[in-house]
Protein backbone atom coordinates (compact mmCIF):
# COMPACT_ATOMS: atom_id res chain seq x y z
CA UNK A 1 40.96 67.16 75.75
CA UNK A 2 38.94 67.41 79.06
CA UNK A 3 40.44 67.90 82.18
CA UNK A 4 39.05 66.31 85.99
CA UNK A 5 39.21 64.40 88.65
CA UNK A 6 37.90 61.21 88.52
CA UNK A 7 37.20 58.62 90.96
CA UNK A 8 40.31 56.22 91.25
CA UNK A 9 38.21 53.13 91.42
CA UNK A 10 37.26 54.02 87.74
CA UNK A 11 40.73 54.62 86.19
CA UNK A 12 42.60 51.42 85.64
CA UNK A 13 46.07 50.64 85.00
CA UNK A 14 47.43 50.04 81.65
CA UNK A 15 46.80 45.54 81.48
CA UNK A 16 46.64 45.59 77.59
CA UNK A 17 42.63 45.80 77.48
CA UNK A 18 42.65 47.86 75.01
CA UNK A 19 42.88 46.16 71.39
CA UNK A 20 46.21 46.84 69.89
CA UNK A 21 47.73 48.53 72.57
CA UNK A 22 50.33 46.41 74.72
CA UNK A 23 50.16 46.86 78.53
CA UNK A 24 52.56 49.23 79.72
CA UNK A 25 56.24 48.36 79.49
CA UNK A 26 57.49 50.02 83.06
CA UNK A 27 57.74 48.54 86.61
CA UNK A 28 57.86 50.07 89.77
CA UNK A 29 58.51 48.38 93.35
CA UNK A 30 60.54 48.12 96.76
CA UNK A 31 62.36 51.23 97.91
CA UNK A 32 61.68 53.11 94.37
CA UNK A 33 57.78 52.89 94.69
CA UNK A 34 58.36 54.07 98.55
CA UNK A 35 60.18 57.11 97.48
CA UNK A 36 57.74 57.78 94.49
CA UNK A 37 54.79 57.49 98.03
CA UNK A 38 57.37 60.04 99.57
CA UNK A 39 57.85 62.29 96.91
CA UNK A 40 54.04 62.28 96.51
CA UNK A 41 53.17 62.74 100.07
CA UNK A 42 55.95 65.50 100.06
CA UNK A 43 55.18 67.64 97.09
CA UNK A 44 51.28 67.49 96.40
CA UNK A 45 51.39 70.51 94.17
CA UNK A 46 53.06 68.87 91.36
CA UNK A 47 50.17 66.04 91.23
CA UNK A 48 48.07 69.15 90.66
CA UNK A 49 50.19 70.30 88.06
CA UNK A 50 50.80 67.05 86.32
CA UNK A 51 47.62 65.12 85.20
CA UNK A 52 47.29 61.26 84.27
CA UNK A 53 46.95 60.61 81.15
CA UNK A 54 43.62 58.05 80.33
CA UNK A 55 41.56 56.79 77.45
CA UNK A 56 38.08 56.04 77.92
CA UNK A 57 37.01 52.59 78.35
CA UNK A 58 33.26 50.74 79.16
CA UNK A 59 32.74 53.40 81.50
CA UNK A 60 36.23 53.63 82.95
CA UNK A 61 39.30 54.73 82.28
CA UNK A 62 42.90 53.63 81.16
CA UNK A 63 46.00 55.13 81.79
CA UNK A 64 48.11 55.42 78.87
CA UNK A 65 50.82 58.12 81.07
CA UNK A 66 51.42 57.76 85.04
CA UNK A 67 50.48 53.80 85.48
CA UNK A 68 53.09 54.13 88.11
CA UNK A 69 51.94 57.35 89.90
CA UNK A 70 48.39 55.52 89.62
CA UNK A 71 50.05 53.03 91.60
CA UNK A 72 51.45 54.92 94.51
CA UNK A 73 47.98 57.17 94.63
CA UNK A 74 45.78 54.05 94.99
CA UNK A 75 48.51 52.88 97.55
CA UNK A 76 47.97 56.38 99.54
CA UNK A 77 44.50 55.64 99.74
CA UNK A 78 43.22 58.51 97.16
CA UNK A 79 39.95 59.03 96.15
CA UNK A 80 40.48 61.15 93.33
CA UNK A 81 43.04 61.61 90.52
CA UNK A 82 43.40 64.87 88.24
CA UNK A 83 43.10 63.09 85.00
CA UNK A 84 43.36 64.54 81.09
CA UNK A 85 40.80 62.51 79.35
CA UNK A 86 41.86 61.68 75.47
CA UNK A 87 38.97 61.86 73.04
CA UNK A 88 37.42 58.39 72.17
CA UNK A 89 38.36 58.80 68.40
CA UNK A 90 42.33 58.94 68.82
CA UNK A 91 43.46 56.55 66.72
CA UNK A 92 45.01 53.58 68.60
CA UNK A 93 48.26 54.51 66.71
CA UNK A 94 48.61 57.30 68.87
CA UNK A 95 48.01 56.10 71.67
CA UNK A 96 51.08 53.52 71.18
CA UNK A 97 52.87 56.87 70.46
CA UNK A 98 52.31 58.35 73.53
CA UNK A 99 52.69 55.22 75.88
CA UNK A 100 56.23 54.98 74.63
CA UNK A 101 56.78 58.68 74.58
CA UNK A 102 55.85 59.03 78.12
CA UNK A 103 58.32 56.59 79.29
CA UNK A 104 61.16 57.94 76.91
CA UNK A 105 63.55 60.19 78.40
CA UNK A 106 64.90 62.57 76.12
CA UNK A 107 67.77 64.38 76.34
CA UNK A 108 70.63 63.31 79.31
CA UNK A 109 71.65 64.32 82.57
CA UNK A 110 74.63 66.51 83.16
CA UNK A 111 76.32 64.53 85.76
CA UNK A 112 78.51 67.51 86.34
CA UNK A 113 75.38 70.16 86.99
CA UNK A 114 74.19 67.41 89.33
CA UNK A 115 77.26 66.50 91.54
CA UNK A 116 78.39 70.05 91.93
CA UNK A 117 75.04 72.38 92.22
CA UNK A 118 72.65 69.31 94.22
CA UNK A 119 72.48 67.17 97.28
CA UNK A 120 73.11 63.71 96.60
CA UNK A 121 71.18 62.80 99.61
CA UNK A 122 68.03 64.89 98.74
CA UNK A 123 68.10 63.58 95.15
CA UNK A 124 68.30 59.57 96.15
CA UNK A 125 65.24 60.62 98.91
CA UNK A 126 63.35 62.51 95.67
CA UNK A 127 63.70 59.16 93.76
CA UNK A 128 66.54 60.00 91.23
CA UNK A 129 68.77 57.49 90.21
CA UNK A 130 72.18 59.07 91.90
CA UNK A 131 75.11 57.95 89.83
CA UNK A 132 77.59 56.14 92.09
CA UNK A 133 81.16 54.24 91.11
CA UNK A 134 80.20 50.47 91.18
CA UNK A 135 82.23 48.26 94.00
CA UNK A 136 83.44 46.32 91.79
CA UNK A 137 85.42 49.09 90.22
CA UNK A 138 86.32 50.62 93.18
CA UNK A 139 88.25 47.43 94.39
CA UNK A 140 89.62 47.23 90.84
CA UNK A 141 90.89 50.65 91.31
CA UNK A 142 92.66 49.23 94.29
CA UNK A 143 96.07 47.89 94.22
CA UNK A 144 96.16 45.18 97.13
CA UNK A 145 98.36 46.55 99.37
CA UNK A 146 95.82 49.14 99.37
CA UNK A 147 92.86 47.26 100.29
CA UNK A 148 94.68 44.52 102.68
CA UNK A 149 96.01 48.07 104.40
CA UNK A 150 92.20 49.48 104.34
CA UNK A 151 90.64 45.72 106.09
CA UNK A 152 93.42 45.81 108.81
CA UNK A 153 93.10 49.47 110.07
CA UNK A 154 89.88 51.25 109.30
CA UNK A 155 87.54 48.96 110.17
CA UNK A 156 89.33 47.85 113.66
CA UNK A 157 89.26 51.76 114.44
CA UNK A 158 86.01 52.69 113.46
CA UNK A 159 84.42 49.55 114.70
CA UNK A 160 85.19 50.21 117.80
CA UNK A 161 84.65 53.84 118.20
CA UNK A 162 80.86 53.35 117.23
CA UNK A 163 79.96 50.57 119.16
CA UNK A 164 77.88 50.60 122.34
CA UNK A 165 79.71 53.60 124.11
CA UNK A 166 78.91 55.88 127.36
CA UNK A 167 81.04 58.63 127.62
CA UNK A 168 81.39 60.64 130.80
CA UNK A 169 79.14 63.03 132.00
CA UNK A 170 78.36 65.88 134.22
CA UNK A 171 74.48 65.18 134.46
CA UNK A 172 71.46 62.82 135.60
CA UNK A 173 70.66 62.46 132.09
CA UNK A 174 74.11 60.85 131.14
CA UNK A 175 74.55 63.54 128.10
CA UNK A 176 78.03 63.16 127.21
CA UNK A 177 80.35 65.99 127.90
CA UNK A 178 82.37 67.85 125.69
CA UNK A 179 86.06 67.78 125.65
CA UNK A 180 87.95 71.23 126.82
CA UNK A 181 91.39 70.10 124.74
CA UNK A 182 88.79 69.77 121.79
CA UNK A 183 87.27 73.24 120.81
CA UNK A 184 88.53 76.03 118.09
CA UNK A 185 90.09 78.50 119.89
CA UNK A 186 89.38 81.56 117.94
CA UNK A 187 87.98 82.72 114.50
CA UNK A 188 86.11 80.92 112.08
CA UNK A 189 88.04 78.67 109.57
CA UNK A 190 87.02 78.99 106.39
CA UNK A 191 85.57 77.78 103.76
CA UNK A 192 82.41 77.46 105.78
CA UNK A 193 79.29 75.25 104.54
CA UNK A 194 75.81 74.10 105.97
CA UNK A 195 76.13 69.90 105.60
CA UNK A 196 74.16 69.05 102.25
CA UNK A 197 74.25 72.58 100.92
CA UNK A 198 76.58 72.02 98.73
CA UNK A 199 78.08 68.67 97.54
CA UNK A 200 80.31 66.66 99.23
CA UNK A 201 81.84 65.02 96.86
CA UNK A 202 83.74 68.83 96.59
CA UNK A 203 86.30 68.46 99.22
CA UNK A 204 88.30 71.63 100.47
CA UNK A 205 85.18 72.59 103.46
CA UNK A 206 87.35 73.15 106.66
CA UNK A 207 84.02 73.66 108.68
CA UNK A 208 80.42 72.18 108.47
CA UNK A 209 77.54 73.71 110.17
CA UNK A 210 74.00 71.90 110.50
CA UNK A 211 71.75 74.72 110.41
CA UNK A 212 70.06 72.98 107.53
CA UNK A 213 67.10 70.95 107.05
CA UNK A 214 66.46 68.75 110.21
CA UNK A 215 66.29 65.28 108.38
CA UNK A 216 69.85 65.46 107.64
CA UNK A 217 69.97 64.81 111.45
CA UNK A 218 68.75 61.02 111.51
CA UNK A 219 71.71 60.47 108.37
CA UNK A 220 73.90 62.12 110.65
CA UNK A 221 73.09 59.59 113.51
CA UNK A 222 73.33 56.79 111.66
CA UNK A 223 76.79 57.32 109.84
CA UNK A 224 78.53 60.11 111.88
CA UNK A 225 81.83 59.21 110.35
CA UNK A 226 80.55 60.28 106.79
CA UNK A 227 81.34 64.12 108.20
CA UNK A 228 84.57 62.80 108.86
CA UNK A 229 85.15 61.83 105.51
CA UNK A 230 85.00 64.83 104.19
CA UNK A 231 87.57 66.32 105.44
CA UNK A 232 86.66 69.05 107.66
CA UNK A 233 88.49 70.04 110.82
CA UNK A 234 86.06 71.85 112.74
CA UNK A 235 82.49 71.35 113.53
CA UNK A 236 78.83 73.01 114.78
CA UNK A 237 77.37 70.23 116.99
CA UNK A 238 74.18 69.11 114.88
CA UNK A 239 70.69 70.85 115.24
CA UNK A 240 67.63 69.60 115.43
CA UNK A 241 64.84 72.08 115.80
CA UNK A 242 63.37 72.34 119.36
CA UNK A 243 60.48 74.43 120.03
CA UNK A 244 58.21 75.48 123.01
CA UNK A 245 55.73 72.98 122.30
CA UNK A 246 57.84 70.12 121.82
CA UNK A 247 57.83 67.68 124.96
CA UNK A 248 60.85 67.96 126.69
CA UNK A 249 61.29 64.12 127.00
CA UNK A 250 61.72 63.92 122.87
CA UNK A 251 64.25 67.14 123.56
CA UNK A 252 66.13 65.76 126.08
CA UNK A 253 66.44 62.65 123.77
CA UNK A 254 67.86 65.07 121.01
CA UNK A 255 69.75 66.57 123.17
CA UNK A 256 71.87 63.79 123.88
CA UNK A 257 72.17 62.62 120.26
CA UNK A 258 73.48 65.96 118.91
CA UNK A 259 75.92 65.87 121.97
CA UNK A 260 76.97 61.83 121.75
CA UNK A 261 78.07 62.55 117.84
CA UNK A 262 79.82 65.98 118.83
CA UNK A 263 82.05 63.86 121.86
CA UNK A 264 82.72 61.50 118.72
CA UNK A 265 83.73 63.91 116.49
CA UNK A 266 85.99 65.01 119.16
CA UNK A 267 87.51 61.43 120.34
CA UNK A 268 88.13 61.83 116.27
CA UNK A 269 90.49 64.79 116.26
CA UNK A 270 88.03 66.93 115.14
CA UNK A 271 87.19 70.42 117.25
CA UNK A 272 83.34 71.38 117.79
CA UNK A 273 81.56 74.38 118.77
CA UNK A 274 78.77 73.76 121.01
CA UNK A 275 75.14 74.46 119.77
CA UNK A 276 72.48 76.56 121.49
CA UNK A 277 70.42 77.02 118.90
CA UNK A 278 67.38 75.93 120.79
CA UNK A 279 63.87 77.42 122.24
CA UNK A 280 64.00 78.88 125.41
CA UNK A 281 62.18 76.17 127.14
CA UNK A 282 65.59 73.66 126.37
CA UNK A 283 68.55 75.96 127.24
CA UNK A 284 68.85 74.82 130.76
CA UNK A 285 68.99 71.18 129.10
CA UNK A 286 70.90 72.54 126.50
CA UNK A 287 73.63 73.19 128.30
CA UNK A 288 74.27 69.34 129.84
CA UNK A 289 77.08 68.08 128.40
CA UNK A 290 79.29 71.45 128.17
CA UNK A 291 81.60 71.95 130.71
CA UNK A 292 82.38 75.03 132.53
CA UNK A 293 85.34 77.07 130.42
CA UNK A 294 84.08 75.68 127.42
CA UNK A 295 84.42 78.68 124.44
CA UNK A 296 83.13 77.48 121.36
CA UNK A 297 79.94 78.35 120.52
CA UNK A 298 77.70 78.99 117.92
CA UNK A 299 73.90 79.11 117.11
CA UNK A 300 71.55 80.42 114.08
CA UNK A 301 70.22 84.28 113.79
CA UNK A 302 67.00 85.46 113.28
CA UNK A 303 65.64 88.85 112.28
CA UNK A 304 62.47 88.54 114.49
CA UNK A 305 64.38 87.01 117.68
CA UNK A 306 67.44 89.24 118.53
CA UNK A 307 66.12 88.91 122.44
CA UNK A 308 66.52 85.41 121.73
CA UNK A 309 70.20 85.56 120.99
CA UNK A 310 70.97 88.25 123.04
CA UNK A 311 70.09 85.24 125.94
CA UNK A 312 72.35 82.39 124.05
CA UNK A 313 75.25 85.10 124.34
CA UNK A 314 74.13 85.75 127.97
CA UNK A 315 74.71 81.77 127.86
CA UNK A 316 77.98 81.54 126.34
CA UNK A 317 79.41 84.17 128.55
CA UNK A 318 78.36 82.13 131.57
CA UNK A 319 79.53 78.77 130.60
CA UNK A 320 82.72 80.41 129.38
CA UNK A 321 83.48 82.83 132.18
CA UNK A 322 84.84 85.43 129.44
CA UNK A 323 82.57 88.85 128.39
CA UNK A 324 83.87 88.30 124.70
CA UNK A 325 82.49 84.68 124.16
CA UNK A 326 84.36 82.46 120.81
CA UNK A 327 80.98 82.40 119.42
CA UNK A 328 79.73 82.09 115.55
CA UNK A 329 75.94 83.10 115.06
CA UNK A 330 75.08 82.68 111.45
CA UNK A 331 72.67 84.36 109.00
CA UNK A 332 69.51 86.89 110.25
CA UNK A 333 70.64 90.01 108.61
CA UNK A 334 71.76 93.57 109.13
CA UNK A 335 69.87 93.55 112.37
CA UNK A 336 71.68 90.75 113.60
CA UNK A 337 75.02 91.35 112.02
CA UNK A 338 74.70 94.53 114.18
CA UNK A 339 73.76 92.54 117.17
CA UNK A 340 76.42 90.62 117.18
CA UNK A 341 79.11 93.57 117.02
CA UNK A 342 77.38 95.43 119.81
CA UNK A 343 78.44 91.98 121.57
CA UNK A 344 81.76 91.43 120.03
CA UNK A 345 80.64 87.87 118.83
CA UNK A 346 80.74 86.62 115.14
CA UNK A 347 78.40 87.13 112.29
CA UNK A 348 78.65 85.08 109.64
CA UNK A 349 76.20 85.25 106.62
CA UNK A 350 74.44 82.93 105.37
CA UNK A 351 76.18 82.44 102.19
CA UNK A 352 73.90 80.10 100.48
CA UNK A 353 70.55 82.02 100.57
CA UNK A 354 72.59 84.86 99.09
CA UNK A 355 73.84 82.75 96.35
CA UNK A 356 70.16 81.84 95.63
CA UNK A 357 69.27 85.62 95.64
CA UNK A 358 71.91 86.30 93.50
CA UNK A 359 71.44 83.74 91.35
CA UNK A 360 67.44 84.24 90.94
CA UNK A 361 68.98 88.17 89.97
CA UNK A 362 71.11 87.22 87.40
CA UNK A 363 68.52 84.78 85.83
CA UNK A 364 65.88 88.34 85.70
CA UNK A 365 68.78 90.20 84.24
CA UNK A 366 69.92 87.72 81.46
């Protein structure tokens, strides 16, 4: 078998031109041929690694593997596809074989690998079917009383807290301020986990941080009572990355998002810690919304920035009024974990890189 790219105008989708082979028995549309456009867009290297499988035929090509990933390509506007090319004299047999084969799935998913060691959210963006408890069984599960008690109070309560709502504020901008009466008052409560890092259907995380990756912000905006639901008492405000080059109009627009769902955490019952995890161009904006005596605060560590943080504790200390800030910075290593004890702030480490290190050791040593 020959391996190349081939001009997509001359491989053609599986229609049943080829005698005795049926067209190709898999569909693909609507949101699950957008994420397959994603995922491709996302990941090119595995469209190097993975090749379409064609026939030749009258001077073109048909695809007897990846009809559907011919699909999305042609949609992307590709030139090219890395193609294996059969040899004309495969039997037609096999080439029933492998049509079926390629859509076959063998072997079965271990739900229980997937809910507890994977994101459900990353998994439903990578295309994967994510196994959820139909609605009809949930209401079945139900007595009545239970979901007569859910329509009259829920709803009514969360209805109104996210509708169309200014909260007060101590700024042009009209970035909400944070509540004093609503801020941990000292030490970390554990268990502590980044939002997404681990599953959330595993309840027991007393406090979420969001120093994870930044699309998780936009779910976050959309459903900030899904946090809520997890359980968790105390919160890091959510981060969005902000750099020097990004325009301060977009950051001031951030700004206020991560500090509107931190004020509604708090109307909630739930206690934040203010994030300054920013550049340096943003901490003056940074700080709208926090009032003065506010002393929760926490932002991430890096190795290769310590005069970076040494200015967010500079920052805490100010808006605080205390030397000894309640501040969390988390992960950056040794360098920053001494840092932060020069400074009599927190260090926490960043638990789930180690658990990938650790894990990646144990796989060499077995």
């Amino acid at each position: 078998m020959q391996r190349a790219k081939i001009d997509i105008q001359k491989v053609l989708p599986n229609e049943g031109q080829i005698e005795g082979l049926p067209r190709n028995p898999r569909l693909i549309k609507d949101e699950k041929f957008r994420k397959l456009c994603r995922s491709i867009q996302s990941l090119p290297e595995m469209t190097e690694a993975r090749d379409i499988l064609v026939y030749p035929y009258q001077d073109n090509y048909v695809v007897i593997g990846g009809n559907m990933r011919l699909q999305a390509y042609k949609h992307l506007n590709w030139r090219e596809v890395p193609c294996c090319i059969l040899p004309e004299n495969i039997p037609v047999e096999k080439l029933r074989q492998m049509l079926i084969q390629d859509n076959n799935p063998f072997g079965e998913t271990d739900w229980d690998a997937l809910a507890n060691e994977w994101d459900s959210i990353e998994l439903d963006e990578w295309g994967f079917d994510v196994w959820q408890e139909p609605k009809e069984e949930k209401a079945k599960a139900k007595s009545p009383k239970e979901t007569s008690e859910e329509k009259q109070e829920q709803p009514d309560f969360f209805a109104a807290m996210l509708g169309d709502r200014i909260y007060d504020s101590n700024n042009e901008f009209d970035i909400p301020n944070l509540l004093l009466d609503r801020q941990p008052t000292s030490g970390l409560l554990l268990p502590f986990a980044g939002w997404g890092a681990d599953t959330r259907a595993k309840k027991g995380i007393s406090t979420y941080h969001f120093y994870v990756e930044d699309y998780r912000f936009t779910n976050i905006w959309n459903n900030p009572v899904s946090v809520l639901d997890s359980g968790c008492t105390e919160l890091v405000e959510p981060n969005l990355s902000l750099f020097d080059t990004t325009p301060i109009a977009y950051g001031l627009q951030q700004i206020y998002m991560k500090r509107w769902i931190a004020r509604f955490w708090q109307e909630c019952g739930a206690k934040v810690y203010a994030d300054l995890n920013v550049a340096q161009k943003f901490y003056k904006y940074n700080r709208l919304g926090i009032p003065d005596g506010y002393n929760a605060f926490a932002t991430r560590g890096y190795a290769d920035r310590q005069e970076y943080l040494k200015m967010e504790i500079q920052i805490a200390r100010e808006i605080s009024g205390r030397d000894n800030p309640n501040m969390i910075v988390y992960g950056g290593g040794e360098k920053i974990k001494e840092l932060c004890t020069q400074n009599n702030v927190l260090y926490v480490e960043q638990f789930m890189a180690n658990r990938t290190k650790q894990i990646k050791k144990e796989g060499k040593n077995g």
